[in-house]
C-alpha atoms as a PDB file:
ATOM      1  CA  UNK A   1     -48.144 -13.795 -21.462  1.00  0.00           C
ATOM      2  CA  UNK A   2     -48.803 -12.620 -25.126  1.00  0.00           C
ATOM      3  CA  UNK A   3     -45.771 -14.252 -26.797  1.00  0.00           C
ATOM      4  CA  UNK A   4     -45.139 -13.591 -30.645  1.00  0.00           C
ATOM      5  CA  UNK A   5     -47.586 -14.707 -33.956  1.00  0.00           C
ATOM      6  CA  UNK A   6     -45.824 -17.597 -35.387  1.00  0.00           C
ATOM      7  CA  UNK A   7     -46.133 -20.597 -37.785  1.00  0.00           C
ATOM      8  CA  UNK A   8     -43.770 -23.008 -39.107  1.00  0.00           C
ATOM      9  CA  UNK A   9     -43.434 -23.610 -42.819  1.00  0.00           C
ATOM     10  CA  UNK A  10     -41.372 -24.959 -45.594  1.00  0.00           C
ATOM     11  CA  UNK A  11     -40.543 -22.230 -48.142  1.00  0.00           C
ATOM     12  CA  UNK A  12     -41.314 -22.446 -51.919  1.00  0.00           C
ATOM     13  CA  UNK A  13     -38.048 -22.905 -53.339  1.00  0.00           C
ATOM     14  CA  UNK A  14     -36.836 -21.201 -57.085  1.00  0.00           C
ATOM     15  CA  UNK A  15     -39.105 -23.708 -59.559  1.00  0.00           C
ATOM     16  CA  UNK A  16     -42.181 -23.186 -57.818  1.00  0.00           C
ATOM     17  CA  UNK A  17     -41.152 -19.196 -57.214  1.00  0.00           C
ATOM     18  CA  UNK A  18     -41.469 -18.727 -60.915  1.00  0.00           C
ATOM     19  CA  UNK A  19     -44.007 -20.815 -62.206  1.00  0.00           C
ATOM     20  CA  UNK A  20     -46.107 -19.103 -59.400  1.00  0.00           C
ATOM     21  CA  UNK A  21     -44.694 -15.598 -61.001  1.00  0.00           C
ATOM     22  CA  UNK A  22     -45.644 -16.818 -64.554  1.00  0.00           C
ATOM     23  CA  UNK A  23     -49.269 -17.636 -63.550  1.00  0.00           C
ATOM     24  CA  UNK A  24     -49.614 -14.102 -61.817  1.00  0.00           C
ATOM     25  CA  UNK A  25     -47.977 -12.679 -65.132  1.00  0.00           C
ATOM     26  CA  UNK A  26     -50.565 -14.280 -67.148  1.00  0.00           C
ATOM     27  CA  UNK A  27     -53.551 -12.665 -64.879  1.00  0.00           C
ATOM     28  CA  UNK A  28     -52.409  -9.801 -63.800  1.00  0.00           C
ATOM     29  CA  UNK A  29     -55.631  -8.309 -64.304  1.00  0.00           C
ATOM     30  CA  UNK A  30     -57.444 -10.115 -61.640  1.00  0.00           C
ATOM     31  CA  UNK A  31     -58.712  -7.948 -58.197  1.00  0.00           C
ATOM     32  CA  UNK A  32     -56.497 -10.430 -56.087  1.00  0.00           C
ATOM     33  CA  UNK A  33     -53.965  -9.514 -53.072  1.00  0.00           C
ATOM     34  CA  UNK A  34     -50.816 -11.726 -54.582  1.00  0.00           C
ATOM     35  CA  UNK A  35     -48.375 -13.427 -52.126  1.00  0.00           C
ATOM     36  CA  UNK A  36     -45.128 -12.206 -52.521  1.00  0.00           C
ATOM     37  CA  UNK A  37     -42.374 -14.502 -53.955  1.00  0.00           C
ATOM     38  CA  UNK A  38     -40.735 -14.102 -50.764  1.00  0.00           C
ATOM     39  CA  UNK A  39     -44.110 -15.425 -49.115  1.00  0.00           C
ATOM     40  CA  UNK A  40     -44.844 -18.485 -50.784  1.00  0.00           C
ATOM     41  CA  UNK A  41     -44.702 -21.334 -48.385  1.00  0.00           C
ATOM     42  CA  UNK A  42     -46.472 -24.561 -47.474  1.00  0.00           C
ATOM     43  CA  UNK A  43     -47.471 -24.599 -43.467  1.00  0.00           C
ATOM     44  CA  UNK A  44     -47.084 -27.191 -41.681  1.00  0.00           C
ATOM     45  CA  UNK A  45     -48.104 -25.903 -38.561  1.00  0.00           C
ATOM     46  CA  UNK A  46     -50.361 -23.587 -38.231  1.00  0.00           C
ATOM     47  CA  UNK A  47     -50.233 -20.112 -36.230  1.00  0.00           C
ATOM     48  CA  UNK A  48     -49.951 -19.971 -32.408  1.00  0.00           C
ATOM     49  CA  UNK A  49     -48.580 -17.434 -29.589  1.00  0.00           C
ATOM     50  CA  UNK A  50     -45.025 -18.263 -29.079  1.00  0.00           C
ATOM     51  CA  UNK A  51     -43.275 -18.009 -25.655  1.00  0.00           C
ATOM     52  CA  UNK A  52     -39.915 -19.406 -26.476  1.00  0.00           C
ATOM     53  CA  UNK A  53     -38.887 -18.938 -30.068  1.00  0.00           C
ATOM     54  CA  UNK A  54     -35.413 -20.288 -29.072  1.00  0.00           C
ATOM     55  CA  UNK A  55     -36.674 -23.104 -27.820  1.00  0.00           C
ATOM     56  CA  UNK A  56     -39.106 -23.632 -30.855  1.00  0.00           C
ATOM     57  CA  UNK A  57     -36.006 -23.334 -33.287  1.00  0.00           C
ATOM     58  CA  UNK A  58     -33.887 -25.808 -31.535  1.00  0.00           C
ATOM     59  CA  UNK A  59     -37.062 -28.709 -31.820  1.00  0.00           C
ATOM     60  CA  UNK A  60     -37.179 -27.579 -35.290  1.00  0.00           C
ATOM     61  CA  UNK A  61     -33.542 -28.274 -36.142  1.00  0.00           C
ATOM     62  CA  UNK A  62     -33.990 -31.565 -34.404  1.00  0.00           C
ATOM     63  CA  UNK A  63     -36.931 -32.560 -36.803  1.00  0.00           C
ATOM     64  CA  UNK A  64     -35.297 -31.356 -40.037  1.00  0.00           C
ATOM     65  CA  UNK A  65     -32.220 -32.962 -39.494  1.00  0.00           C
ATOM     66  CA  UNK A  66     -34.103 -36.468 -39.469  1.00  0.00           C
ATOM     67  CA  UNK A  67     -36.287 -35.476 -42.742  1.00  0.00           C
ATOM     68  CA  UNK A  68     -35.046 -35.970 -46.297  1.00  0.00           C
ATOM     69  CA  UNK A  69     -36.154 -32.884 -48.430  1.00  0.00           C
ATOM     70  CA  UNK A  70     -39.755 -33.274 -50.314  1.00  0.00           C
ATOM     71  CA  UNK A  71     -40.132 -34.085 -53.773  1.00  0.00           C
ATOM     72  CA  UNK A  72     -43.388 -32.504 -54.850  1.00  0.00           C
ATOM     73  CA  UNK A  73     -46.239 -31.622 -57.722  1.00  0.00           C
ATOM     74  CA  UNK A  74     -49.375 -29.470 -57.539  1.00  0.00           C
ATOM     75  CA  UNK A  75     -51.643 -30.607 -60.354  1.00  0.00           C
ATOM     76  CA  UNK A  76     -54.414 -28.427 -59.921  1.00  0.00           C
ATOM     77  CA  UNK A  77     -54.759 -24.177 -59.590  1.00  0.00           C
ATOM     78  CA  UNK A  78     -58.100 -23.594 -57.972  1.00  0.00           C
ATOM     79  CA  UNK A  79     -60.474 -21.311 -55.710  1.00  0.00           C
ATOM     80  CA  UNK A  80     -60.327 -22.606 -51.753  1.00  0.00           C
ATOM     81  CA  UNK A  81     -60.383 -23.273 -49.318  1.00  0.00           C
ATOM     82  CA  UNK A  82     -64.529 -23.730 -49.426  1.00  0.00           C
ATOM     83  CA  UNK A  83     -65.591 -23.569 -53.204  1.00  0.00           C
ATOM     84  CA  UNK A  84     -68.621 -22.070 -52.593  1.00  0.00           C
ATOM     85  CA  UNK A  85     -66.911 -18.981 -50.289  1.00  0.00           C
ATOM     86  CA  UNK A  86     -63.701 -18.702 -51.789  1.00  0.00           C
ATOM     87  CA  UNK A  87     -60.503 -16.564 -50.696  1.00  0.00           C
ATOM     88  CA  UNK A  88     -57.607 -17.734 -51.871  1.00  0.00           C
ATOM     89  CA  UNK A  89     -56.122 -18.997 -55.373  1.00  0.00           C
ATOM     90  CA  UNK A  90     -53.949 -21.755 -54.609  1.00  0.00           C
ATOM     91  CA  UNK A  91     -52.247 -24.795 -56.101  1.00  0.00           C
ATOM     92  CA  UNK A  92     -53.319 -28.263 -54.957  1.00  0.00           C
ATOM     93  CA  UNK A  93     -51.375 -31.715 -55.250  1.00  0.00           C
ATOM     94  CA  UNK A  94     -51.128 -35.165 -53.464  1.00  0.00           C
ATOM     95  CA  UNK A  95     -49.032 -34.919 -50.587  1.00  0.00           C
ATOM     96  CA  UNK A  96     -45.590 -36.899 -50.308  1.00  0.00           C
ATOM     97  CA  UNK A  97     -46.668 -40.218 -48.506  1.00  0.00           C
ATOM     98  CA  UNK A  98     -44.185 -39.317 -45.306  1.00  0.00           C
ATOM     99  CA  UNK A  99     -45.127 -35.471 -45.401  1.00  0.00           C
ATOM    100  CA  UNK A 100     -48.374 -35.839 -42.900  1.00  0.00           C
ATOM    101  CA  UNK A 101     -46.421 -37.450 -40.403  1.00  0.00           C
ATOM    102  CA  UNK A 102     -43.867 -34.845 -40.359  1.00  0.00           C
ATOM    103  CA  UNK A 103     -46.562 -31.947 -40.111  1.00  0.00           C
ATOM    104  CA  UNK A 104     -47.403 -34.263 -36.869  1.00  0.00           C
ATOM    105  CA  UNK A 105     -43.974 -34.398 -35.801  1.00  0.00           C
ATOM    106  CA  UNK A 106     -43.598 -31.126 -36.023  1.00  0.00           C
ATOM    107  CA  UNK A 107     -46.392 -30.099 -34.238  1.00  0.00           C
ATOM    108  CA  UNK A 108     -45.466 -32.347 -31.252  1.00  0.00           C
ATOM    109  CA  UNK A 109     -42.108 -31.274 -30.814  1.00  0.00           C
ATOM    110  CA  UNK A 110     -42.628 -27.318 -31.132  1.00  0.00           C
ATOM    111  CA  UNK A 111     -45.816 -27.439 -28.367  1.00  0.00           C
ATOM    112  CA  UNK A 112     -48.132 -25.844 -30.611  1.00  0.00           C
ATOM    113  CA  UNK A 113     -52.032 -26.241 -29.459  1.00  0.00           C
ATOM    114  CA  UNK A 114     -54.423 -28.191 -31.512  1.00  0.00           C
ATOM    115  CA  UNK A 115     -55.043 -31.088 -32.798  1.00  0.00           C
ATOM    116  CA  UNK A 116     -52.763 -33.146 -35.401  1.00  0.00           C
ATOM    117  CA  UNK A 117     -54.577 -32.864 -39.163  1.00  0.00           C
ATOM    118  CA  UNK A 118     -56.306 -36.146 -40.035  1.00  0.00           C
ATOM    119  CA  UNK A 119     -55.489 -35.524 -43.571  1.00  0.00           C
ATOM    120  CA  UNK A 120     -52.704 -33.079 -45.009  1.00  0.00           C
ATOM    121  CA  UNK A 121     -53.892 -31.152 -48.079  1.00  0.00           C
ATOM    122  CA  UNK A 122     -50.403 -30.205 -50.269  1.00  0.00           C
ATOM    123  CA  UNK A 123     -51.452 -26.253 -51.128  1.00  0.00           C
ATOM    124  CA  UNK A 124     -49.677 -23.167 -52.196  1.00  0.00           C
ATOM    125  CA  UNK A 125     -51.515 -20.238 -51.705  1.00  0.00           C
ATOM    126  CA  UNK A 126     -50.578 -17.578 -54.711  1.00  0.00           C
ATOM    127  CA  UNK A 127     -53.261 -14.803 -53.869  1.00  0.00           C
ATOM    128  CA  UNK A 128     -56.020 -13.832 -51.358  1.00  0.00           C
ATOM    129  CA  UNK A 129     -59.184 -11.827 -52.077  1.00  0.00           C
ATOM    130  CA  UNK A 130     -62.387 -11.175 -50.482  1.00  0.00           C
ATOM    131  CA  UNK A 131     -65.072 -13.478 -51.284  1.00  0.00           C
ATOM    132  CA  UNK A 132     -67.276 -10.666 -52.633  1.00  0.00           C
ATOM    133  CA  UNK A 133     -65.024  -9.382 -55.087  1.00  0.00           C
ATOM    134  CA  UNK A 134     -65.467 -12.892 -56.804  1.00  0.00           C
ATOM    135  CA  UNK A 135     -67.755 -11.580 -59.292  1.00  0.00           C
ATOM    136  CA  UNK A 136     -65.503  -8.544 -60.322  1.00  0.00           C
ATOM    137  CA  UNK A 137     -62.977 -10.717 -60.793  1.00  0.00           C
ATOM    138  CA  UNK A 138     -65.319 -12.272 -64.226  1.00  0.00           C
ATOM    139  CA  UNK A 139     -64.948 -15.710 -63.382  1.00  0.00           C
ATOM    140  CA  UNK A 140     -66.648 -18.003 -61.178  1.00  0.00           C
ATOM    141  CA  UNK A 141     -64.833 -21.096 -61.013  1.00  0.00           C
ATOM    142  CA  UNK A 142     -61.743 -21.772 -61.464  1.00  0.00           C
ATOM    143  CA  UNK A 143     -60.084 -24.921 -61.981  1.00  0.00           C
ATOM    144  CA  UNK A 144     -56.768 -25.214 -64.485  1.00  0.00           C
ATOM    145  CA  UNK A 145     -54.541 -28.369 -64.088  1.00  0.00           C
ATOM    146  CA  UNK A 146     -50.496 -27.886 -64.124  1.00  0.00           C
ATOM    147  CA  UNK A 147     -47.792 -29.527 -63.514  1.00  0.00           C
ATOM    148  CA  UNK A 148     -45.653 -27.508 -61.284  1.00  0.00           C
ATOM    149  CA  UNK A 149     -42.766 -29.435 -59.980  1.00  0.00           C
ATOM    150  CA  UNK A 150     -40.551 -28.336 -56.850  1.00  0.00           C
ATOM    151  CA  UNK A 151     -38.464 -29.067 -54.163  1.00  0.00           C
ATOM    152  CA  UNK A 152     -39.284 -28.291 -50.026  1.00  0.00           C
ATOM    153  CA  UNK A 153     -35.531 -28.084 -48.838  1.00  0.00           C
ATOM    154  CA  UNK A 154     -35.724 -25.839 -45.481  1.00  0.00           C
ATOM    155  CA  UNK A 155     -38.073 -25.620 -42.346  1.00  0.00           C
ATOM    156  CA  UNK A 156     -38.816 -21.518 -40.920  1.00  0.00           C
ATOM    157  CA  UNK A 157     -40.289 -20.401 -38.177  1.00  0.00           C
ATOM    158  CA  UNK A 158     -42.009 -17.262 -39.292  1.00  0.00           C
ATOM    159  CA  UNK A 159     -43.626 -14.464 -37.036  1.00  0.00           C
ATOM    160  CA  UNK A 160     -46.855 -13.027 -38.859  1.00  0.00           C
ATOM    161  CA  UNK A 161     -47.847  -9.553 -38.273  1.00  0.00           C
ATOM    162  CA  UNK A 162     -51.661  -9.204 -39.408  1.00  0.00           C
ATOM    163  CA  UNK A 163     -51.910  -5.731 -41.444  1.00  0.00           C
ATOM    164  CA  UNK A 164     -55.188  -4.175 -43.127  1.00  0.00           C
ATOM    165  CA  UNK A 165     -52.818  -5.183 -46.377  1.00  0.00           C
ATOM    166  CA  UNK A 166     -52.446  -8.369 -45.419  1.00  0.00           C
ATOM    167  CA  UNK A 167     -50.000 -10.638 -43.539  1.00  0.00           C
ATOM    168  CA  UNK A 168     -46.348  -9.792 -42.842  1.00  0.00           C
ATOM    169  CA  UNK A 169     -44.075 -12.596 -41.825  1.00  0.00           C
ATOM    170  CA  UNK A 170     -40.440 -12.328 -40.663  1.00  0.00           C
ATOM    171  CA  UNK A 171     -38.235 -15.332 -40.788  1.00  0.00           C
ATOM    172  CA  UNK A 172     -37.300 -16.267 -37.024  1.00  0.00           C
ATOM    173  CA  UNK A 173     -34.885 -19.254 -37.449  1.00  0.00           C
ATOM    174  CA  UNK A 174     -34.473 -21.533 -40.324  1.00  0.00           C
ATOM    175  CA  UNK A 175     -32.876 -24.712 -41.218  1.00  0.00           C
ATOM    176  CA  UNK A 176     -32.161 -27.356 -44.191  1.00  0.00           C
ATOM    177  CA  UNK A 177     -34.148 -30.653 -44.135  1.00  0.00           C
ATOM    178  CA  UNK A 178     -31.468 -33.920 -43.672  1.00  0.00           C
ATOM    179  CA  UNK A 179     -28.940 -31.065 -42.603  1.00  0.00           C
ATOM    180  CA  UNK A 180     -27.372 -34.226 -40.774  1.00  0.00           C
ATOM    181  CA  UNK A 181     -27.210 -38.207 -42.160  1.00  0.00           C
END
């Protein structure tokens, strides 16, 4: 019973597509794998193996129907997740105050192991790189404060295929948040 990769997340929508693009513009220089604008999302659950994607769409469609699309604004492009090993660049914010329970909801209703998050971090990862190319990238810390403003409109299921590039995800099922009032 090996099932498929997936994870469910809410997609960057156009506003936070390009302000991610204009930041990778602006360093294009920098030894970094970038996410492609197709890419950009915000998890909400993490990866598991799958059995029944049909079944995992349906619960999703459920959950999305009942949740009004998020409102948000990362403040903050940093190194993480651990500032002292970092791999990613990624924009931080303060999560909407009803997006941690969804993440729970959602968790619950697709059946994916683990435990619920005690606290939901609101991150956009815009690039990956290996912790020892930190120093060939010329800077050591990085910490820039923006104001990138966007809208979380649709739930995906995505299937990630790990490559020596990096992840590949295909889109499995989605659906728009408050599809039904």
């Amino acid at each position: 019973m090996e099932g498929r990769r997936v994870f469910v997340a809410l997609p960057a929508g156009r506003e936070l597509v390009e302000a991610a693009g204009e930041f990778r513009r602006a360093r294009a220089g920098l030894k970094v794998r970038w996410v492609r604008p197709e890419n950009l999302h915000l998890t909400m659950v993490p990866p598991w193996q799958c059995l029944d994607v049909d079944a995992v769409c349906r619960a999703l469609c459920d959950e999305a129907e009942r949740q009004a699309p998020f409102e948000v604004v990362f403040e903050r492009i940093s190194f993480g997740p651990d500032p002292r090993r970092p791999r990613l660049i990624w924009a931080t914010g303060k999560a909407p105050a009803d997006m941690p329970e969804f993440a729970r909801g959602l968790l619950a209703a697709t059946g994916a192991p683990g435990e619920p998050r005690k606290s939901f971090l609101l991150h956009l990862t815009i690039a990956r790189f290996n912790s020892r190319d930190l120093m060939a990238m010329g800077q050591r810390k990085l910490r820039e404060p923006v104001a990138w403003r966007g809208t979380f409109d649709t739930l995906c299921l995505y299937e990630s295929h790990l490559k020596p590039g990096g992840a590949e995800y295909r889109e499995l099922c989605r659906v728009g948040l408050g599809r039904i009032r």
